[in-house]
Protein backbone atom coordinates (compact mmCIF):
# COMPACT_ATOMS: atom_id res chain seq x y z
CA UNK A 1 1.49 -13.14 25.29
CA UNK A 2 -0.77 -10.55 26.51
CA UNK A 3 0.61 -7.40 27.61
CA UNK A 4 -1.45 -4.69 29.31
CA UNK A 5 -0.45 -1.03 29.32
CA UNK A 6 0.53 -1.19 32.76
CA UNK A 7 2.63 -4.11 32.46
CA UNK A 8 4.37 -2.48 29.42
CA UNK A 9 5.66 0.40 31.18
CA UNK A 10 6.74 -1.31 33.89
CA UNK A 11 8.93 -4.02 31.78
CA UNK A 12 10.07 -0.23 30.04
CA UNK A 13 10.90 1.38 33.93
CA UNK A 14 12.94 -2.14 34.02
CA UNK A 15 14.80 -2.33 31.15
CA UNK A 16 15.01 -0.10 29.02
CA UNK A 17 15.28 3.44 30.62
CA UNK A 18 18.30 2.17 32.88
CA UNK A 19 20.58 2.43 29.78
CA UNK A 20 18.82 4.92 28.55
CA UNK A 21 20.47 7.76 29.50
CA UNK A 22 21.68 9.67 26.44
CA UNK A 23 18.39 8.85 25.01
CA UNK A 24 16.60 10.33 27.57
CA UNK A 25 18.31 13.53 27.48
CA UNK A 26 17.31 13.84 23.81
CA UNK A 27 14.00 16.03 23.75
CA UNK A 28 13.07 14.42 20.25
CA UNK A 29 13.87 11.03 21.50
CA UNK A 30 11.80 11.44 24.97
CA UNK A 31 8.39 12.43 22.34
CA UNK A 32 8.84 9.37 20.55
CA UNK A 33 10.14 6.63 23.26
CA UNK A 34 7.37 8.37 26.25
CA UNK A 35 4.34 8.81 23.77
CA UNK A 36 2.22 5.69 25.43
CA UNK A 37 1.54 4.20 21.75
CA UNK A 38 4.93 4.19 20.87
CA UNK A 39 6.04 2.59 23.50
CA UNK A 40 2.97 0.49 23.80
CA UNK A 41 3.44 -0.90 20.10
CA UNK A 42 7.52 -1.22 20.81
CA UNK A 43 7.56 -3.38 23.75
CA UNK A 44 4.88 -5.52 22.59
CA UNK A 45 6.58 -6.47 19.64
CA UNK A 46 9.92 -6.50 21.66
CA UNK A 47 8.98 -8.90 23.94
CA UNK A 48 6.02 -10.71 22.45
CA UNK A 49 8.03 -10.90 19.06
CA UNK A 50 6.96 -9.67 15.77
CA UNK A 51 5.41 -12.82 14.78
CA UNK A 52 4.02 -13.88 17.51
CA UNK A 53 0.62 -16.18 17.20
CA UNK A 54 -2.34 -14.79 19.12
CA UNK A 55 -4.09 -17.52 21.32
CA UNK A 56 -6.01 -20.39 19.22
CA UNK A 57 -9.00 -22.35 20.86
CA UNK A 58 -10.50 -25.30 20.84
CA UNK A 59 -13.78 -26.21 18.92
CA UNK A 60 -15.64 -26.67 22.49
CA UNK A 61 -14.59 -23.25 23.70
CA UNK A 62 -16.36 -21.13 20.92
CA UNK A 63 -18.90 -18.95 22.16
CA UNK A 64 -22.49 -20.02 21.71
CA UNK A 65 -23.08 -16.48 20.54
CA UNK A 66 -20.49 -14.20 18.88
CA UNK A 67 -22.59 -10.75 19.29
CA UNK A 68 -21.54 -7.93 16.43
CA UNK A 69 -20.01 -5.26 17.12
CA UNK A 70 -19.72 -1.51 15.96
CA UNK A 71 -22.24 -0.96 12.47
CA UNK A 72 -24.13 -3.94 12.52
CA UNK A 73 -25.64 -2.69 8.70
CA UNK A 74 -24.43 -0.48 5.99
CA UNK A 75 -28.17 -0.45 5.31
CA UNK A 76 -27.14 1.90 2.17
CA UNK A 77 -29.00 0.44 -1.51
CA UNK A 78 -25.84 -0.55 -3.23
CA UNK A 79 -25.30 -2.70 0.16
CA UNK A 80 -28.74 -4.06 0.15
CA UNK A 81 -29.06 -5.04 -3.42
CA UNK A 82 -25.53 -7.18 -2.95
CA UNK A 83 -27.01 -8.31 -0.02
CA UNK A 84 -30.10 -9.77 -1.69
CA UNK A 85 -28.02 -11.39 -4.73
CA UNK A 86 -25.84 -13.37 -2.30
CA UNK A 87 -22.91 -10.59 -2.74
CA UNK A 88 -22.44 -12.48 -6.26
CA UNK A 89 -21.28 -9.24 -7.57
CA UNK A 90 -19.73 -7.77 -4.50
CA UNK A 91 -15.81 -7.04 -5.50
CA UNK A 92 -12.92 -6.02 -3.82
CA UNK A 93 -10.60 -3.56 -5.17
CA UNK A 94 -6.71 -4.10 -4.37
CA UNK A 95 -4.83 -0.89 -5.18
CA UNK A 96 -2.51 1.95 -4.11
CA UNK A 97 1.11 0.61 -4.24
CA UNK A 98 0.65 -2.34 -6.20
CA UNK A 99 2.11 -3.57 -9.21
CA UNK A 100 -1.36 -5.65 -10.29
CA UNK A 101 -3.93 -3.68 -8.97
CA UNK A 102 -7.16 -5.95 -8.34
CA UNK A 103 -10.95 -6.42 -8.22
CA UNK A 104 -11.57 -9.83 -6.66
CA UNK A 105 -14.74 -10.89 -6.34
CA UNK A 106 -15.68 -13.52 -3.48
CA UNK A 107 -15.62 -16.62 -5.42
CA UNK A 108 -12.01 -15.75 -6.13
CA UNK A 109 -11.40 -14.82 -2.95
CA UNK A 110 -12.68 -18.16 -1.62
CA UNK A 111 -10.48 -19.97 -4.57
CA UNK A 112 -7.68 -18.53 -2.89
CA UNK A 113 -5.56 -21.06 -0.17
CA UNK A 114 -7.29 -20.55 3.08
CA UNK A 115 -6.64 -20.45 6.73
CA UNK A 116 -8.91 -21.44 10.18
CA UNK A 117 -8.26 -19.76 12.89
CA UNK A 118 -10.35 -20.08 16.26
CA UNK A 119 -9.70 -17.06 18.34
CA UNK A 120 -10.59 -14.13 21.10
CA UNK A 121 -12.10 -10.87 20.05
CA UNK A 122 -11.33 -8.32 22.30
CA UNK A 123 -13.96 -5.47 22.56
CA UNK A 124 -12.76 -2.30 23.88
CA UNK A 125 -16.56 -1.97 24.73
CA UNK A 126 -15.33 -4.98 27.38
CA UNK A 127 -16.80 -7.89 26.10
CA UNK A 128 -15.08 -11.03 24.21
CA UNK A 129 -15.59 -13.77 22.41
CA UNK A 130 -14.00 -16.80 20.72
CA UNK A 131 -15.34 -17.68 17.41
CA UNK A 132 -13.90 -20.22 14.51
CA UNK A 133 -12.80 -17.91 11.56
CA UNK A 134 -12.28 -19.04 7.87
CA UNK A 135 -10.64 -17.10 5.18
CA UNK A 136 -7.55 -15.92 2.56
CA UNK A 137 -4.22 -14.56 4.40
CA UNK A 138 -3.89 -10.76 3.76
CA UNK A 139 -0.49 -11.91 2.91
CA UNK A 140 -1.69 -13.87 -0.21
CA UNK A 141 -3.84 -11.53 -1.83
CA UNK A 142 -1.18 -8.55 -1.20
CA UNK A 143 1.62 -10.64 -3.41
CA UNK A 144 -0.87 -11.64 -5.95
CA UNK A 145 -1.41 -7.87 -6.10
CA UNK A 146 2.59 -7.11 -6.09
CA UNK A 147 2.66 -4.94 -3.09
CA UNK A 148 5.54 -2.16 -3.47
CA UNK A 149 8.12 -1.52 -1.62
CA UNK A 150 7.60 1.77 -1.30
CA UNK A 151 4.01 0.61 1.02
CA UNK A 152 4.03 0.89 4.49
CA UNK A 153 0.58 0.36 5.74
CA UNK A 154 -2.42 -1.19 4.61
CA UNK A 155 -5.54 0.89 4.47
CA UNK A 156 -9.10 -0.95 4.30
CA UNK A 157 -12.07 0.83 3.06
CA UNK A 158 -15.75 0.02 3.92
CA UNK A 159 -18.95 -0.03 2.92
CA UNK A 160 -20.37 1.07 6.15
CA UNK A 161 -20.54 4.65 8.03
CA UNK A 162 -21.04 6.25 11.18
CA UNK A 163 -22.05 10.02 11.77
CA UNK A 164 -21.44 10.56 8.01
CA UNK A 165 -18.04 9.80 7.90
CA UNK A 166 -16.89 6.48 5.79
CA UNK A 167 -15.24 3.57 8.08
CA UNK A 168 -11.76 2.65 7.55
CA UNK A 169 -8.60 0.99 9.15
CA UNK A 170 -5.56 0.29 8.85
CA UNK A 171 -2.22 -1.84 9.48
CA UNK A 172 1.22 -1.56 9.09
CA UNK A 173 3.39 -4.17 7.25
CA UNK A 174 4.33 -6.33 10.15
CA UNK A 175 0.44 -6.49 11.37
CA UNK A 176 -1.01 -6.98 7.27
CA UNK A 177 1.53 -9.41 6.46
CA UNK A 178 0.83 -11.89 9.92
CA UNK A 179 0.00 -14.83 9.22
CA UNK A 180 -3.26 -14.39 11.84
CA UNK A 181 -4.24 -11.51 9.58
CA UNK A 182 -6.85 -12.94 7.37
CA UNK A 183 -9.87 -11.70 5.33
CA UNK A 184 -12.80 -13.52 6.86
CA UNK A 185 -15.81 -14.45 4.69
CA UNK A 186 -17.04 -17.63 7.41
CA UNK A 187 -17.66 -17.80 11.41
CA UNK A 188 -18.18 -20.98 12.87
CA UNK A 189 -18.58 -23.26 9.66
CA UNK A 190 -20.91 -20.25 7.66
CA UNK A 191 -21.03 -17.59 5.88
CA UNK A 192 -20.85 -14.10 7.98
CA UNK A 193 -23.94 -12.80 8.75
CA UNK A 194 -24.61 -9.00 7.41
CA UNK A 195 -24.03 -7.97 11.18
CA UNK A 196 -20.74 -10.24 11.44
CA UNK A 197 -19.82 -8.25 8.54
CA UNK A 198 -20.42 -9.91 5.17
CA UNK A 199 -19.34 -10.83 3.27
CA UNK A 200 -15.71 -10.33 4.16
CA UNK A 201 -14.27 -8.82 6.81
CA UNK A 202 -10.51 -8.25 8.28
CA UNK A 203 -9.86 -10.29 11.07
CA UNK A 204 -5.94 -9.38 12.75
CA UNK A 205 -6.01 -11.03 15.93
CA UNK A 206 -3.14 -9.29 18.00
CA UNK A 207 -5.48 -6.22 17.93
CA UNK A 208 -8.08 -4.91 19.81
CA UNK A 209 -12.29 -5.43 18.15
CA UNK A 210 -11.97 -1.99 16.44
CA UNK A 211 -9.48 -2.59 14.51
CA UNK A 212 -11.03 -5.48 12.69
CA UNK A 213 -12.82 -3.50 9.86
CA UNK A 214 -15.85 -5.69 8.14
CA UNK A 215 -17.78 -4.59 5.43
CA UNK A 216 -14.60 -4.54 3.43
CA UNK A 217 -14.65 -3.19 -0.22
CA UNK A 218 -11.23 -1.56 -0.84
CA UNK A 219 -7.96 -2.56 0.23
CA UNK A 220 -5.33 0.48 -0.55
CA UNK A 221 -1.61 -0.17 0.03
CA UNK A 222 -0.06 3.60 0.99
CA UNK A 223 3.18 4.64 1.83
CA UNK A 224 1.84 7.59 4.54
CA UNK A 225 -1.72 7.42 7.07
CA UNK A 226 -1.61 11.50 6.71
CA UNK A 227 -3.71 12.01 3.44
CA UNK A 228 -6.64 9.27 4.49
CA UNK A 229 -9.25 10.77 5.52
CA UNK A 230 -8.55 12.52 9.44
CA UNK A 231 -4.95 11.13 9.15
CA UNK A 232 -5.31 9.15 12.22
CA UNK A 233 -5.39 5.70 10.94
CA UNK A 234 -8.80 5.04 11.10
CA UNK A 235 -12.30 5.90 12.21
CA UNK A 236 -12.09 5.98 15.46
CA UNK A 237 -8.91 7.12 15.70
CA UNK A 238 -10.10 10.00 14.01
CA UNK A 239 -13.20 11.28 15.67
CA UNK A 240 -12.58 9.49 19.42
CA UNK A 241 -8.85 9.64 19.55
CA UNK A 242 -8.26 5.88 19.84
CA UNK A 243 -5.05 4.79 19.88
CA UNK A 244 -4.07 3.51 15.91
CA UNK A 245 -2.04 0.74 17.59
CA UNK A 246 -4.51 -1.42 19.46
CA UNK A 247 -2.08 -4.57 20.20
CA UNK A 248 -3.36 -7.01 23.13
């Protein structure tokens, strides 16, 4: 289910706020319940459900052209020499609040059970496209990591910037642990493509294109946002003021 901003405050104006009363009288409560994410984020999951799938696609509706978005190149000379090697050597660190912490590297990511997954990204730049996906649940990696219980969002580092600042994301626990929310390393039966992202990138498909980090080289399980970086959430959250919850 897709629900737009619009439609989630009216389903709110219908439902919620008529028993709502004591609530509403609450100053505290009105911040939290009125601030648009919030709400945005609560209703969604509400009454689209927690675990609700995102929209899969047949083979003959993938786009004959899935465009990149965002950095198209971390064009740094680390990048470049994994680049030119294949990203043999490329290796993704698992820490933060784990019990295991890791360093996979992608033939043990690709060892790792797999999931396809064709699907719609969603651009806030207004474009879309449905492309065929391939790669490990986030789930899977984060238990053969141990994840604590003390985590409660999953931060992804890359090896890309923009405007000198380092790109990041992040999820919370019921986005990261989705079955939809997979680390990519294929489109459309082959490897990414440097501007697709390779050689593994996030793909969470109840959220918006921005949130779908590529370039991915760290993967840091935290209990608080507030201490990364602008303490937004993520890159764009930080220097643009996107919203951190991007659900569609």
């Amino acid at each position: 289910m897709i629900l737009t901003r619009r439609a989630l405050i009216g389903s709110l104006a219908a439902t919620t706020l008529a028993g709502c009363d004591a609530i509403g009288r609450d100053p505290t409560a009105r911040e939290i319940l009125f601030s648009a994410e919030n709400m945005h984020r609560w209703l969604h999951r509400t009454i689209g459900g927690r675990t609700a799938l995102a929209r899969e696609f047949r083979p003959d509706q993938i786009s004959p052209i899935f465009r990149g978005n965002g950095n198209q190149n971390p064009d740094t000379p680390t990048y470049n020499a994994m680049a030119a090697g294949g990203f043999a050597d490329w290796r993704i660190a698992v820490d933060g609040l784990v019990a295991r912490p890791l360093a996979l590297s992608m033939a043990q990511l690709r060892a790792m059970p797999a999931r396809t997954q064709i699907t719609r990204h969603d651009c806030v730049e207004g474009w879309s496209a449905i492309g065929k996906w391939h790669g490990v649940p986030l789930a899977t990696v984060l238990a053969a990591a141990g994840l604590s219980d003390r985590a409660r969002y999953i931060v992804f580092h890359c090896a890309d910037a923009a405007r000198g600042r380092p790109y990041y994301e992040s999820l919370d626990l019921v986005e990261a642990l989705h079955p939809q929310t997979i680390l990519a390393w294929a489109l459309n039966d082959a490897p990414l493509t440097v501007r697709n992202g390779a050689p593994v990138r996030l793909r969470c498909e109840r959220q918006l294109g921005y949130k779908h980090a590529k370039y991915v080289e760290r993967i840091e399980a935290v209990a608080s946002l507030k201490g990364i970086q602008g303490g937004m959430g993520g890159y764009w959250e930080d220097v643009a003021g996107y919203d951190w919850y991007a659900g569609i």
